[in-house]
N, C-alpha and C. Protein backbone atom coordinates (compact mmCIF):
# COMPACT_ATOMS: atom_id res chain seq x y z
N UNK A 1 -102.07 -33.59 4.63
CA UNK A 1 -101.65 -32.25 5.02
C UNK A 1 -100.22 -32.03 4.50
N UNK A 2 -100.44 -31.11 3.75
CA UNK A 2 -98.74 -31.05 3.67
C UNK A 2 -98.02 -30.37 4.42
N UNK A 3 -96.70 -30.40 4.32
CA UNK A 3 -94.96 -29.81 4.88
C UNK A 3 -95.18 -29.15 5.41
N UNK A 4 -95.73 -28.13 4.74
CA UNK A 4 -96.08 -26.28 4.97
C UNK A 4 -96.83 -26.03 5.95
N UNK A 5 -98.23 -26.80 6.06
CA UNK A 5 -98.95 -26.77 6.73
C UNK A 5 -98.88 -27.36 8.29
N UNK A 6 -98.07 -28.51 7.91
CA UNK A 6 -97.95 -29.48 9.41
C UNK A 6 -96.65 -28.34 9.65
N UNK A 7 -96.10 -27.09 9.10
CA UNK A 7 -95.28 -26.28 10.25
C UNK A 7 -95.61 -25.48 10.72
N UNK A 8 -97.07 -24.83 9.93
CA UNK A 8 -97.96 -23.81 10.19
C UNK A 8 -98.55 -24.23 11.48
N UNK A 9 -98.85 -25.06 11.88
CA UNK A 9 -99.81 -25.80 12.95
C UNK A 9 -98.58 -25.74 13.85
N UNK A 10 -97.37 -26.07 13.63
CA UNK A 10 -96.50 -26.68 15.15
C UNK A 10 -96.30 -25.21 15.31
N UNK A 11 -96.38 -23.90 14.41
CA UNK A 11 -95.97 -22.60 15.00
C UNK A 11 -96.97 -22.31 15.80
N UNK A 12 -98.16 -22.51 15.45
CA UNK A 12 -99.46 -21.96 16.37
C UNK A 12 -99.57 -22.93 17.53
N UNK A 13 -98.70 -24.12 17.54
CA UNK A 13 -98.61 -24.64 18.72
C UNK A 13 -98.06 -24.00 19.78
N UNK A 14 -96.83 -23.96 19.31
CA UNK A 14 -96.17 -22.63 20.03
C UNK A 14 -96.15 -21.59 20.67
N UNK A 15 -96.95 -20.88 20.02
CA UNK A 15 -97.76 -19.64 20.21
C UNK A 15 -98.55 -19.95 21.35
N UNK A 16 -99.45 -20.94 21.54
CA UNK A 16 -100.13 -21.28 22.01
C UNK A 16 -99.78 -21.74 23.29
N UNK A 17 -98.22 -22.58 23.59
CA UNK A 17 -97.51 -22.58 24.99
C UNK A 17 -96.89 -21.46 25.13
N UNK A 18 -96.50 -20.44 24.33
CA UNK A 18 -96.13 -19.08 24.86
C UNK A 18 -96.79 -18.84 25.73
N UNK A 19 -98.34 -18.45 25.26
CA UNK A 19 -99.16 -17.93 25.84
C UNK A 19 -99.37 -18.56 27.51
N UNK A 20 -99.54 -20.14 27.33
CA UNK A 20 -99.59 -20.71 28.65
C UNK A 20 -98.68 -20.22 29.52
N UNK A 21 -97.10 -20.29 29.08
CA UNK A 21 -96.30 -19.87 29.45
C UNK A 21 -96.56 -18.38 30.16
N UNK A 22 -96.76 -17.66 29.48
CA UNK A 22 -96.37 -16.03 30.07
C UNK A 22 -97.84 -16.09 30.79
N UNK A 23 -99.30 -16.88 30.68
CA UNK A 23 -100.13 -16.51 31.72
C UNK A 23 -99.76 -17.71 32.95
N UNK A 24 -98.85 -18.11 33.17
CA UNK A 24 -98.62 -19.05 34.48
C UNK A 24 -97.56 -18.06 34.97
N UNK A 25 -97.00 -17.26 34.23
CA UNK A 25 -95.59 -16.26 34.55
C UNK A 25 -95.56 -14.97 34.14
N UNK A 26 -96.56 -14.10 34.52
CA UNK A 26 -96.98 -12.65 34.02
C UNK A 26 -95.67 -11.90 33.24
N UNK A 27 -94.88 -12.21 34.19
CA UNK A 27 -94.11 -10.94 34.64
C UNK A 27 -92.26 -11.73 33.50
N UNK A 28 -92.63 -12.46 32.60
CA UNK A 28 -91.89 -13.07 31.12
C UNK A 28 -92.56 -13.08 30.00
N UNK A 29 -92.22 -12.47 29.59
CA UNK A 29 -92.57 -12.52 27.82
C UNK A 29 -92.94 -14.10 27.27
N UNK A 30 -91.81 -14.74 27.20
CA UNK A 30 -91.72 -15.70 26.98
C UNK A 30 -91.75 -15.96 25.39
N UNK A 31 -90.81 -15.33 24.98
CA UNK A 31 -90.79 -14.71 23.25
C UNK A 31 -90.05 -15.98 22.51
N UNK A 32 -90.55 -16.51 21.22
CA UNK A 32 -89.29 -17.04 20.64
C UNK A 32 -88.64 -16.67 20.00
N UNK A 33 -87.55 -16.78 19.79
CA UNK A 33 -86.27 -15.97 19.43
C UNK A 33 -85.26 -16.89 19.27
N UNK A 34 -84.40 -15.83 18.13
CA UNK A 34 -82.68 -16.75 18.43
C UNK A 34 -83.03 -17.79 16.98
N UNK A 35 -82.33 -18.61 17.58
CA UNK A 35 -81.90 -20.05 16.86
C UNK A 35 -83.73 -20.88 16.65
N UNK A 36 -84.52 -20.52 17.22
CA UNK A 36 -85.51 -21.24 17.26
C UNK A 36 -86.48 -20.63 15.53
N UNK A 37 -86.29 -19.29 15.92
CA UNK A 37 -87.23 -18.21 15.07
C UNK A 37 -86.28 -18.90 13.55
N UNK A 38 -84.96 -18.84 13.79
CA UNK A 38 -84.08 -18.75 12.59
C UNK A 38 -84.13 -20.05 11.89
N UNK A 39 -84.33 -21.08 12.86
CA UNK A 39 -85.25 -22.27 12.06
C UNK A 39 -86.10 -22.92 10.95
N UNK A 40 -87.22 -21.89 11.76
CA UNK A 40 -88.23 -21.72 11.02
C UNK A 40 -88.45 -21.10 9.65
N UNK A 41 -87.67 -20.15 9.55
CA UNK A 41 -87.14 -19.30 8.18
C UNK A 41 -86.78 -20.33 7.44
N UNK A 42 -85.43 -20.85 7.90
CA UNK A 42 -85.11 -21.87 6.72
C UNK A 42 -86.04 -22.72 6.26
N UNK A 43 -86.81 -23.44 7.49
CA UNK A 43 -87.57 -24.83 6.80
C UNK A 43 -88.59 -24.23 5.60
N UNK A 44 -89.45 -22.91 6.05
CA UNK A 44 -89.93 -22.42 5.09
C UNK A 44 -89.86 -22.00 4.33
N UNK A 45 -88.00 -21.58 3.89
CA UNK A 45 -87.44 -21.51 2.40
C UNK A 45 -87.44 -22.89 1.65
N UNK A 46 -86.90 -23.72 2.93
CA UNK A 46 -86.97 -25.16 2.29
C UNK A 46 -88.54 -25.59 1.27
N UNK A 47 -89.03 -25.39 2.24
CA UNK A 47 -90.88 -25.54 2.05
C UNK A 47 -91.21 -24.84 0.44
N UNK A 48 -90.83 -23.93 0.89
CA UNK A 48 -91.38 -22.72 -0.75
C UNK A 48 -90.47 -22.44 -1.77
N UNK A 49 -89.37 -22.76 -1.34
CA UNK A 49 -88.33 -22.27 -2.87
C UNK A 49 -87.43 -23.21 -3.02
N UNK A 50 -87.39 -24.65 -2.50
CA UNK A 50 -86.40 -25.66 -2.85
C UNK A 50 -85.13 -25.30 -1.95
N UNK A 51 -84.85 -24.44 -0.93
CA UNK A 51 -83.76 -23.95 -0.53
C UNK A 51 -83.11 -25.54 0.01
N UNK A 52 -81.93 -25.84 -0.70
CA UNK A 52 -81.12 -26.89 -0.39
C UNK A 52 -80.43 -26.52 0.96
N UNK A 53 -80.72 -26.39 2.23
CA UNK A 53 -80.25 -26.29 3.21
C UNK A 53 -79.01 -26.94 3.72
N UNK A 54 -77.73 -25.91 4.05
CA UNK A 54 -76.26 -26.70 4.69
C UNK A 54 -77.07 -27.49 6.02
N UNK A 55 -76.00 -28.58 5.88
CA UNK A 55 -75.73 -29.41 7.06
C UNK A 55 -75.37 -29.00 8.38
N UNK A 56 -74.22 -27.91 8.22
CA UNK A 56 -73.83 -27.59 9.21
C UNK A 56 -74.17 -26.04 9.26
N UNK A 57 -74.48 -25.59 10.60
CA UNK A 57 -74.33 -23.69 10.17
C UNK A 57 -73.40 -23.16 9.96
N UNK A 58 -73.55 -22.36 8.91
CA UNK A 58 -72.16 -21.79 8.40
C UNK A 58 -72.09 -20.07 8.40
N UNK A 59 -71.15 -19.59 8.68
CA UNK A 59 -70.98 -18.23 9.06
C UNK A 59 -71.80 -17.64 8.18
N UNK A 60 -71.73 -17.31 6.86
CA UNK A 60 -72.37 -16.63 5.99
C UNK A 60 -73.59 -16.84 5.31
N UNK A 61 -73.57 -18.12 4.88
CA UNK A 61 -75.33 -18.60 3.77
C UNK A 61 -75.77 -20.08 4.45
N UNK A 62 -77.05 -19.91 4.31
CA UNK A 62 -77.61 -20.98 4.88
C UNK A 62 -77.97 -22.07 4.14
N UNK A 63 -77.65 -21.94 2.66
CA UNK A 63 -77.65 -23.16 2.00
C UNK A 63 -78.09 -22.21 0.63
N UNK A 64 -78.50 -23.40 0.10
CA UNK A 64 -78.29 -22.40 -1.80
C UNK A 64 -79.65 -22.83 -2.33
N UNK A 65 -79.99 -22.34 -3.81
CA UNK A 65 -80.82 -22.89 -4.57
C UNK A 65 -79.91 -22.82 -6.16
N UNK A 66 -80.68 -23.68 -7.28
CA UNK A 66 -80.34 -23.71 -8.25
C UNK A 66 -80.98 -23.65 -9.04
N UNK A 67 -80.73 -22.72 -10.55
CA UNK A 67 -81.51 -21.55 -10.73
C UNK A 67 -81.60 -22.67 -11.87
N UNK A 68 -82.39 -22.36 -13.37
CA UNK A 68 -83.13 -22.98 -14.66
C UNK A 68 -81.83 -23.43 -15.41
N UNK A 69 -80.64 -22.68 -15.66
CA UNK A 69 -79.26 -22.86 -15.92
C UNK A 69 -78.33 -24.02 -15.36
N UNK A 70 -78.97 -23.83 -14.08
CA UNK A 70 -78.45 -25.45 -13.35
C UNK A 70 -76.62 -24.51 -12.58
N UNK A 71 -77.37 -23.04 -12.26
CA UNK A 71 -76.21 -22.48 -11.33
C UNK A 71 -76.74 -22.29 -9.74
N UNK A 72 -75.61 -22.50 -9.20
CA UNK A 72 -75.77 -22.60 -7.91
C UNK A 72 -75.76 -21.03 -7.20
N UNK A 73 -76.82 -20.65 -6.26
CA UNK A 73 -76.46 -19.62 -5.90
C UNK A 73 -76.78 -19.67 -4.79
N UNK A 74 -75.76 -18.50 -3.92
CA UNK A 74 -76.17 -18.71 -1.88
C UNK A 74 -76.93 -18.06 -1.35
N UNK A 75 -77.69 -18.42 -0.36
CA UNK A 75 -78.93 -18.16 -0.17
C UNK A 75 -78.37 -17.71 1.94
N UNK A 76 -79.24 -16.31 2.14
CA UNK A 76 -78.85 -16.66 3.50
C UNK A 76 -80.29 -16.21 3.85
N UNK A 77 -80.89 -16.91 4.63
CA UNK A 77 -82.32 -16.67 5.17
C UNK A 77 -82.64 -15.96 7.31
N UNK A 78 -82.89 -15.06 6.95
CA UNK A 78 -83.87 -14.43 7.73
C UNK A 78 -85.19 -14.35 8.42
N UNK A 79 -85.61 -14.98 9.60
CA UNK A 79 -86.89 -14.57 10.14
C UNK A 79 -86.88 -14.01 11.40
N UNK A 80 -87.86 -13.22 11.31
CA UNK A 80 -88.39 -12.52 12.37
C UNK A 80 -89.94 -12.60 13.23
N UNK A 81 -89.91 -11.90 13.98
CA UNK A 81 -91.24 -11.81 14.86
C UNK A 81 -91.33 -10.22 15.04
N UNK A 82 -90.28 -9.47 14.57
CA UNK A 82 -90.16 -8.04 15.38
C UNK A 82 -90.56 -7.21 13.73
N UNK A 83 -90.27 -5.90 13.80
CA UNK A 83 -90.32 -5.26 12.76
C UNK A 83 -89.07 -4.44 12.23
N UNK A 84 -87.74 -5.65 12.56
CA UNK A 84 -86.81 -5.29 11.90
C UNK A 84 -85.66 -6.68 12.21
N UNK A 85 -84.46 -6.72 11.54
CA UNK A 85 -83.70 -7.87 11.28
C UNK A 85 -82.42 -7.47 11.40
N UNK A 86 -81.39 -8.09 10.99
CA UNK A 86 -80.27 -7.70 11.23
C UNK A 86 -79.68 -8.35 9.98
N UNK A 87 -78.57 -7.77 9.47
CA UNK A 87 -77.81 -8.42 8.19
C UNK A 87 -76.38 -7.94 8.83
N UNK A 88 -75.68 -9.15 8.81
CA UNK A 88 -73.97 -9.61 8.43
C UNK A 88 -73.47 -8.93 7.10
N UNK A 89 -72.30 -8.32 7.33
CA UNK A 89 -71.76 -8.14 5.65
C UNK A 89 -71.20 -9.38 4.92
N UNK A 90 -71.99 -9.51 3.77
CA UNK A 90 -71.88 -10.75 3.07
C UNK A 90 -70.14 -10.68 2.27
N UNK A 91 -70.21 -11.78 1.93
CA UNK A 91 -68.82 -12.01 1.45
C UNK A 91 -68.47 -11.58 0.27
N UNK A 92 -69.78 -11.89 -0.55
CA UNK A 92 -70.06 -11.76 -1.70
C UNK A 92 -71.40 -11.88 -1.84
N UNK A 93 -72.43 -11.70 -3.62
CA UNK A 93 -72.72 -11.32 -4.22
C UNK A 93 -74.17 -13.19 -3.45
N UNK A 94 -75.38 -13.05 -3.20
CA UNK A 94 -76.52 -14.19 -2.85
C UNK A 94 -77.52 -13.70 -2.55
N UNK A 95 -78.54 -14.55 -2.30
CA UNK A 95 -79.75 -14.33 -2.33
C UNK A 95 -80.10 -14.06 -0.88
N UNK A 96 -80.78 -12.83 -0.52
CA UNK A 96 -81.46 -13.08 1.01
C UNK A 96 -82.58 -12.79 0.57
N UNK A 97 -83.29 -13.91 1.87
CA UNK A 97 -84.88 -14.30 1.84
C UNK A 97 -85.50 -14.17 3.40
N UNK A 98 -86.01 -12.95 3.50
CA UNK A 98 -86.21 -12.65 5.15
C UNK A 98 -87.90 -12.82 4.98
N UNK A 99 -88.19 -13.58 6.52
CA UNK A 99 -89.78 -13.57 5.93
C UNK A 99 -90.17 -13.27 7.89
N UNK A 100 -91.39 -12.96 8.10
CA UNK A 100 -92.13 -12.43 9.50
C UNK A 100 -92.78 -13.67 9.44
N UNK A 101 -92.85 -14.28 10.63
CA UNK A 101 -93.89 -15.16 11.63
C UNK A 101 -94.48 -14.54 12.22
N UNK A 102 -95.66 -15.47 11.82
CA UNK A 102 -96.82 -14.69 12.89
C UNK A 102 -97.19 -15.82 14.09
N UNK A 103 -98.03 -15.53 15.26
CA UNK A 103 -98.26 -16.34 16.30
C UNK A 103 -99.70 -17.41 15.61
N UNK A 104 -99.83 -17.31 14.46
CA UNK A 104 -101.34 -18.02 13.94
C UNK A 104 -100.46 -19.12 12.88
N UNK A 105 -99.11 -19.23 12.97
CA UNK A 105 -98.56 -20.04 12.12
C UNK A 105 -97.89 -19.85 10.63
N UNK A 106 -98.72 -18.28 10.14
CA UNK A 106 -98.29 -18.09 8.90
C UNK A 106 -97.14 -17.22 8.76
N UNK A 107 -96.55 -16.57 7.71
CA UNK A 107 -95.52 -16.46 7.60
C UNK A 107 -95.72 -14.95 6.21
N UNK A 108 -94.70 -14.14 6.66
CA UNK A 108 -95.14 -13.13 5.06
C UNK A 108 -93.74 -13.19 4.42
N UNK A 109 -93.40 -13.42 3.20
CA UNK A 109 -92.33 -12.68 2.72
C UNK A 109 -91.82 -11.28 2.54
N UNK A 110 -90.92 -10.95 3.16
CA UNK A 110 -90.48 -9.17 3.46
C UNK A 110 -90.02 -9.66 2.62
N UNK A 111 -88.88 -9.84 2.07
CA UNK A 111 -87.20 -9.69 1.23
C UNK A 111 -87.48 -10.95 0.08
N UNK A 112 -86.73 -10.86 -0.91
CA UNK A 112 -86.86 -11.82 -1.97
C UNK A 112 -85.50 -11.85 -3.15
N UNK A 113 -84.05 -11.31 -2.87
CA UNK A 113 -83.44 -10.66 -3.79
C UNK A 113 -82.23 -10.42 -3.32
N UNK A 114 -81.29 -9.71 -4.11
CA UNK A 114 -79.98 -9.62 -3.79
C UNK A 114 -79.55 -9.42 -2.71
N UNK A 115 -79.17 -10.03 -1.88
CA UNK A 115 -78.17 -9.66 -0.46
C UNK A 115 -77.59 -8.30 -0.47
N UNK A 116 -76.50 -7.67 -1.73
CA UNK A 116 -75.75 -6.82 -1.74
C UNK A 116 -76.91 -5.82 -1.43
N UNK A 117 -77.98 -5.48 -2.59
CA UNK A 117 -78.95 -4.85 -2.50
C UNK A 117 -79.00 -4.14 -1.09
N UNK A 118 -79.49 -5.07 -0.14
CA UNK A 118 -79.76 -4.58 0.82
C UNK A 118 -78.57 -3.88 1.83
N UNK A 119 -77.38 -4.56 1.61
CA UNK A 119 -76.38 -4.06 2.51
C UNK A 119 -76.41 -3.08 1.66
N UNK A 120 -76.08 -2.33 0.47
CA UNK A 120 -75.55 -0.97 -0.02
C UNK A 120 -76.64 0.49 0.39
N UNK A 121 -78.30 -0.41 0.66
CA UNK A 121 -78.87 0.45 0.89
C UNK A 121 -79.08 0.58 2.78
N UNK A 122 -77.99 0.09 3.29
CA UNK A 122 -78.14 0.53 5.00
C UNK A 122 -77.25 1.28 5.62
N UNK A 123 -77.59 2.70 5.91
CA UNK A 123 -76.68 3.75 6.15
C UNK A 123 -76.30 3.45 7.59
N UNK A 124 -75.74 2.57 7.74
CA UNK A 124 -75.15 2.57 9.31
C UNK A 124 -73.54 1.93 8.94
N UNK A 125 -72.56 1.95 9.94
CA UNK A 125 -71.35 1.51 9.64
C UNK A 125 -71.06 -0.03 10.75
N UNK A 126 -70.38 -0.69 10.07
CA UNK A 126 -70.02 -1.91 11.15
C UNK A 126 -70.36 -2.58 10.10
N UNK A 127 -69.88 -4.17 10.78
CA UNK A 127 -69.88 -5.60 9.85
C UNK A 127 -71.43 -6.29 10.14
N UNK A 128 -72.12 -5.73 11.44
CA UNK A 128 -73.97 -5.79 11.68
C UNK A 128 -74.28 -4.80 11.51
N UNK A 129 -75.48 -4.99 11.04
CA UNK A 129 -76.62 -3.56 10.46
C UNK A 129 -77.96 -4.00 10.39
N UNK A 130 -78.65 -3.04 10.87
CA UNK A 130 -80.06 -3.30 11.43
C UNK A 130 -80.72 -2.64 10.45
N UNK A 131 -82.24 -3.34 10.00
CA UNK A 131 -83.03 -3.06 8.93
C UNK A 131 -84.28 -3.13 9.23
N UNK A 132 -85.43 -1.85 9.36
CA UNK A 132 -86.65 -2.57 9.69
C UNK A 132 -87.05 -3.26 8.11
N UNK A 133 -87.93 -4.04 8.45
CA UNK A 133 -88.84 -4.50 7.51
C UNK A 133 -89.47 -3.71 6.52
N UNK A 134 -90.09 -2.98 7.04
CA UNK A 134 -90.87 -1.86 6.05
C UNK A 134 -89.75 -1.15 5.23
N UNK A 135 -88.78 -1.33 5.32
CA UNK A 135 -87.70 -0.61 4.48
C UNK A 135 -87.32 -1.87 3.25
N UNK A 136 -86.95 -3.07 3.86
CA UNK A 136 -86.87 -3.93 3.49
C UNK A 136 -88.35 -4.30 2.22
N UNK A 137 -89.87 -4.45 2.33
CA UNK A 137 -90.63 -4.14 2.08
C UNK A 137 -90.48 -3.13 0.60
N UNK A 138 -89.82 -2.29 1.17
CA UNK A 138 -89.54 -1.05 -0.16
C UNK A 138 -89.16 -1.86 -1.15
N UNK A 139 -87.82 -2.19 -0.96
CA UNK A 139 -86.55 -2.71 -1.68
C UNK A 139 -86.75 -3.57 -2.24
N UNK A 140 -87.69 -4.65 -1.53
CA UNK A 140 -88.59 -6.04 -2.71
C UNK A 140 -89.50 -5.13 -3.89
N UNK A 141 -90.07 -4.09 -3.76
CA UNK A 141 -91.07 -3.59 -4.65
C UNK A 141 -89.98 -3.82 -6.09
N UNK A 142 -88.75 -3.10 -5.82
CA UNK A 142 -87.72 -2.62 -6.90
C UNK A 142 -87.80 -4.37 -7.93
N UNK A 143 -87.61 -5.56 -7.03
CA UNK A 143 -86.76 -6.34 -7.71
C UNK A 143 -88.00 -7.47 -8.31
N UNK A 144 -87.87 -7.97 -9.61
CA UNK A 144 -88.30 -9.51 -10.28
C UNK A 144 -87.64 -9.76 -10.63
N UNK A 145 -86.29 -9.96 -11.47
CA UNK A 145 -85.65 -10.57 -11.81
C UNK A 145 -84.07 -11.01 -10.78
N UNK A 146 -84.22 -10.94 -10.02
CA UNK A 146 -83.18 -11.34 -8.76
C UNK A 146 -83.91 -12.53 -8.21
N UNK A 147 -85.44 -12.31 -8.13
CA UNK A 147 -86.26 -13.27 -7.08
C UNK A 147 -85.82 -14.61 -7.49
N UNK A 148 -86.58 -14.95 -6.15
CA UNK A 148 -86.06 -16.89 -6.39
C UNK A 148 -87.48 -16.97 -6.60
N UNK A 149 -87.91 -18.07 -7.51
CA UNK A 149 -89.63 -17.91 -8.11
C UNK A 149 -89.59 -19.51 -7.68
N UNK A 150 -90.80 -19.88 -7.98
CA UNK A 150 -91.22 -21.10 -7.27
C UNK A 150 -92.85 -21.51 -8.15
């Protein structure tokens, strides 16, 4: 079984004590979220695009990949469960890779492409800015040559 798969299975595990969870406790969601969801994003960049993941968490990128040239570029990864995300204003110029979990283990790629991209196209003001997916969705149609390919 591979990587991918033995994480596909521990998500539907999950899912699966949610569920126990919120039917022993009606009246809680019992959602995962946070640091747990944001996990999972990475390992599955790790999983699908080589994402060399930092050691430590770091304010801005979550680790890098390196492109056919043998250049390093920063990578900040995104997951969700909801139908929208949130983006930090980046420092500079990297790759974001936002992808949806589902409760069956699998996973979709929303985003695939320039970070800036997306901050120039979010009309709200502040250093957080909220993005549904389906917008996000759009904005991948635009890009192939930004993508991280695999």
């Amino acid at each position: 079984m591979s990587r991918l798969n033995k994480l596909e299975e521990a998500i539907r595990d999950l899912y699966s004590t949610v569920a126990k969870l919120h039917d022993s406790f009606p009246k809680r969601p019992f959602t995962p979220d946070g640091r747990m969801v944001g996990d999972i994003g990475e390992a599955i960049a790790a999983l699908k695009f080589d994402i060399i993941l930092d050691e430590k968490v770091g304010k801005h990128w979550d680790g890098y990949w390196i492109d056919s040239d043998n250049k390093k570029h920063n990578v900040q990864v995104k997951a969700t469960q909801k139908d929208d995300t949130y983006l930090k204003k980046p420092p500079h110029e990297g790759t974001f890779l936002v992808f949806k979990i589902f409760p069956n283990g699998k996973h979709k790629i929303i985003y695939n492409g320039s970070i800036m991209r997306v901050w120039d196209n979010i009309n709200q003001s502040g250093k957080e800015k909220m993005i549904t997916l389906q917008k996000l969705e759009k904005l991948n149609l635009d890009i192939d040559s930004e993508k991280i390919s695999k």
